[in-house]
Protein backbone atom coordinates (compact mmCIF):
# COMPACT_ATOMS: atom_id res chain seq x y z
CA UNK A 1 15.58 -12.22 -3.40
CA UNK A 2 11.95 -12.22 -3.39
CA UNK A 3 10.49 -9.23 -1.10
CA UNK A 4 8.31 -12.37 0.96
CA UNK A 5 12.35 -13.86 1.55
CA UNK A 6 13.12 -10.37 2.72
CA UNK A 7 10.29 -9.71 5.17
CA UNK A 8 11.49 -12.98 6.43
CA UNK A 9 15.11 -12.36 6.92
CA UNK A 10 14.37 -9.01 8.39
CA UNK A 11 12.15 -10.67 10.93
CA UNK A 12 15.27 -12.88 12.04
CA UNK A 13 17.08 -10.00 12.20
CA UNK A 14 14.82 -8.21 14.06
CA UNK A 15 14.86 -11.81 16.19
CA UNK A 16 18.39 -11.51 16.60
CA UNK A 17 19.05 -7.77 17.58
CA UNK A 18 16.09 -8.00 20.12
CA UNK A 19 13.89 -5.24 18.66
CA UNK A 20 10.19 -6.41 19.81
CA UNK A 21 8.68 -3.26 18.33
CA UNK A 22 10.39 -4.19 14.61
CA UNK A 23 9.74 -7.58 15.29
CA UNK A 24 5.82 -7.57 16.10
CA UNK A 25 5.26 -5.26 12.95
CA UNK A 26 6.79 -8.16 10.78
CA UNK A 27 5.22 -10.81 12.10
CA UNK A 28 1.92 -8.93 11.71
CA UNK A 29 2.94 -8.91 8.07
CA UNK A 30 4.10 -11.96 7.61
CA UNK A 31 0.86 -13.52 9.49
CA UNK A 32 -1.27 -11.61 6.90
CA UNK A 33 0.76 -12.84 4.15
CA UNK A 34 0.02 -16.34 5.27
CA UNK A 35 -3.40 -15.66 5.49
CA UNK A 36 -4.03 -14.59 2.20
CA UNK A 37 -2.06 -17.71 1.07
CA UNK A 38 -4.20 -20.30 2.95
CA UNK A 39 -7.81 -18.57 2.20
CA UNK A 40 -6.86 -18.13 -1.48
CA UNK A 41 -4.78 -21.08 -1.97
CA UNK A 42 -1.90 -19.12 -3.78
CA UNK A 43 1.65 -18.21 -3.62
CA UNK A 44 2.63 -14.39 -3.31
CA UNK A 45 4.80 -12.76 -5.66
CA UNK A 46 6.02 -9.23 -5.19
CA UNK A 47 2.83 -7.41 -6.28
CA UNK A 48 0.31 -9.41 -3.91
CA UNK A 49 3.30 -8.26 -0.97
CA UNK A 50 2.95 -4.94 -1.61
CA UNK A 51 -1.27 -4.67 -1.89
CA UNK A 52 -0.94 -6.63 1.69
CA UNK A 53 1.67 -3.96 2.74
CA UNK A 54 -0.87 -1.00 1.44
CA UNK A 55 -3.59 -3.04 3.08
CA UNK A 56 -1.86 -2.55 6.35
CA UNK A 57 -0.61 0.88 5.86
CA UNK A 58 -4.50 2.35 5.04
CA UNK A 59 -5.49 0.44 7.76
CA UNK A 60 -2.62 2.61 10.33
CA UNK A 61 -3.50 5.48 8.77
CA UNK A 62 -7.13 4.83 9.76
CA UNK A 63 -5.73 4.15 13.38
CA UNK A 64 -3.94 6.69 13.57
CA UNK A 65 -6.81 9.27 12.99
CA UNK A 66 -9.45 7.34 15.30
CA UNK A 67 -6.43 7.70 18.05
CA UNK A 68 -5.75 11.59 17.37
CA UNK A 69 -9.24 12.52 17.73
CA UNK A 70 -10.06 10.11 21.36
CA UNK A 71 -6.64 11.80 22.24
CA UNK A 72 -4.92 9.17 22.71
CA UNK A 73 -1.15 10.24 21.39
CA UNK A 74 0.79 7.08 22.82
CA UNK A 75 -1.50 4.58 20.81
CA UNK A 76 -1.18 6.58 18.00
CA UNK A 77 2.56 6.33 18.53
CA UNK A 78 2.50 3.10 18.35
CA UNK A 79 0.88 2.93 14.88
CA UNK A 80 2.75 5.39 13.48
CA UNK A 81 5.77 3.30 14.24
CA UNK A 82 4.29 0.17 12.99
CA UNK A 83 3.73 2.30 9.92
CA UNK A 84 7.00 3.34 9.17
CA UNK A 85 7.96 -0.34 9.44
CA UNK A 86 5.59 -1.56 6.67
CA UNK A 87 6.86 1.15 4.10
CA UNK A 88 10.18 0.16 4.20
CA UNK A 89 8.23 -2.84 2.00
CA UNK A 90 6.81 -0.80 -0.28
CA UNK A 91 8.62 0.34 -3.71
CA UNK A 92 9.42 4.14 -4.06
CA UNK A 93 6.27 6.21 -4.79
CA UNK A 94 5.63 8.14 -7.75
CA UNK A 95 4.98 11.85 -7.28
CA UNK A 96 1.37 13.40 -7.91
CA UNK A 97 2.81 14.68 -10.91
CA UNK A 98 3.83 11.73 -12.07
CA UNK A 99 0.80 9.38 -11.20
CA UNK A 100 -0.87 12.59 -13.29
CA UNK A 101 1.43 12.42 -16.69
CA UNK A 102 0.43 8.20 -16.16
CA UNK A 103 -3.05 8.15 -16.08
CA UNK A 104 -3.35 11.13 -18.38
CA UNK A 105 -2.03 8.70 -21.03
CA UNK A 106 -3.83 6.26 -19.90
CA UNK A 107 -7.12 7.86 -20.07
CA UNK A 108 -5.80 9.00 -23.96
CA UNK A 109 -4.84 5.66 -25.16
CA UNK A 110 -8.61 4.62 -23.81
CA UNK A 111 -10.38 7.47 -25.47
CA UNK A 112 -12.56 7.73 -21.75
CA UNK A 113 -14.10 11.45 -21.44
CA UNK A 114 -16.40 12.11 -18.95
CA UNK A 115 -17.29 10.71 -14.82
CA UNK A 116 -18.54 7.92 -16.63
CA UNK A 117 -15.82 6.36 -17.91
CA UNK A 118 -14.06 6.59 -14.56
CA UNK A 119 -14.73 2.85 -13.94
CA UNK A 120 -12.75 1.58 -17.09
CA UNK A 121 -10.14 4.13 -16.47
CA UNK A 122 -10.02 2.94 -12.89
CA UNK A 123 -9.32 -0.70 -13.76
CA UNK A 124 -6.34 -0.30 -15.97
CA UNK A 125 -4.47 2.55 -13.89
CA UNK A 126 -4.84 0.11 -10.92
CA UNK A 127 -3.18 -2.75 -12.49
CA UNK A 128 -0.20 -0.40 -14.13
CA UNK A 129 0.09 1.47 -10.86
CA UNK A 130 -0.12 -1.24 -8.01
CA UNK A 131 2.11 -0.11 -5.27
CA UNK A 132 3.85 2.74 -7.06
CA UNK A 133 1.70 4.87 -5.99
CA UNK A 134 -1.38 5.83 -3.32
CA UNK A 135 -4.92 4.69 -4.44
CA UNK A 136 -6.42 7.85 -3.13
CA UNK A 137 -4.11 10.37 -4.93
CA UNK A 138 -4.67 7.79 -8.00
CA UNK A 139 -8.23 8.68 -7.72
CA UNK A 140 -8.16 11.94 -7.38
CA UNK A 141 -6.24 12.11 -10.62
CA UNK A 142 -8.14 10.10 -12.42
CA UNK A 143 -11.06 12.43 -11.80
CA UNK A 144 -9.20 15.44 -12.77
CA UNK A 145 -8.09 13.95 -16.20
CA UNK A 146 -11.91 12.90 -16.97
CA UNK A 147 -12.98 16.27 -15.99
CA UNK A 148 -10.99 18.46 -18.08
């Protein structure tokens, strides 16, 4: 089963049991998944599910901050719960270590040294790790193995 079948189903069953909060989250998802189909004329596979399901995710995260600092806890709430929705859709993470060993390799097998490289390094590592692991700690790691 395709993870765009499974959203679906899990929105039914969210349908079914009565859970609004479960139930919103998806069909936010799903209605962004549509989206993305129509503008771009395309049909999702797993991958493009789970950069939509990041999307989302940075874009809580982002909410969530904005919220903590005008104090406002139960909107915050909210998103956090919205969050944890959306990652049950995303594949397990790797660790830091991990994403570390990866682009370490990476950068090796590309002979990059140096910040300016980090471009070419950048492009590869996204498309090997897309959705197994944060963008930001992917970064940060990729700047670390160009530095030393």
């Amino acid at each position: 089963m395709s993870l765009k079948d499974q959203i679906t189903e899990d929105m039914k069953t969210a349908m079914r049991a009565k859970d609004s909060e479960r139930l919103g989250t998806i069909r936010l998802l799903l209605s962004a998944m549509k989206q993305k189909e129509v503008d771009e004329r395309v049909v999702l596979d797993d991958a493009m599910v789970v950069t939509i399901v990041d999307k989302l995710i940075k874009q809580r995260k982002d909410s969530i901050e904005a919220f903590k600092k005008a104090e406002r806890a139960d909107l915050a709430d909210k998103e956090e719960a919205e969050m944890k929705v959306l990652q049950t859709y995303l594949p397990q993470r790797m660790s830091a270590d991990e994403v570390l060993a990866e682009v370490k390799a990476i950068v090796a097998e590309l002979g990059a040294s140096g910040p300016g490289d980090m471009g070419k390094v950048m492009g590869v590592v996204k498309t090997k790790l897309a959705g197994k692991a944060e963008m930001g700690t992917v970064s940060a790691a990729v700047k670390a193995a160009l530095a030393g």
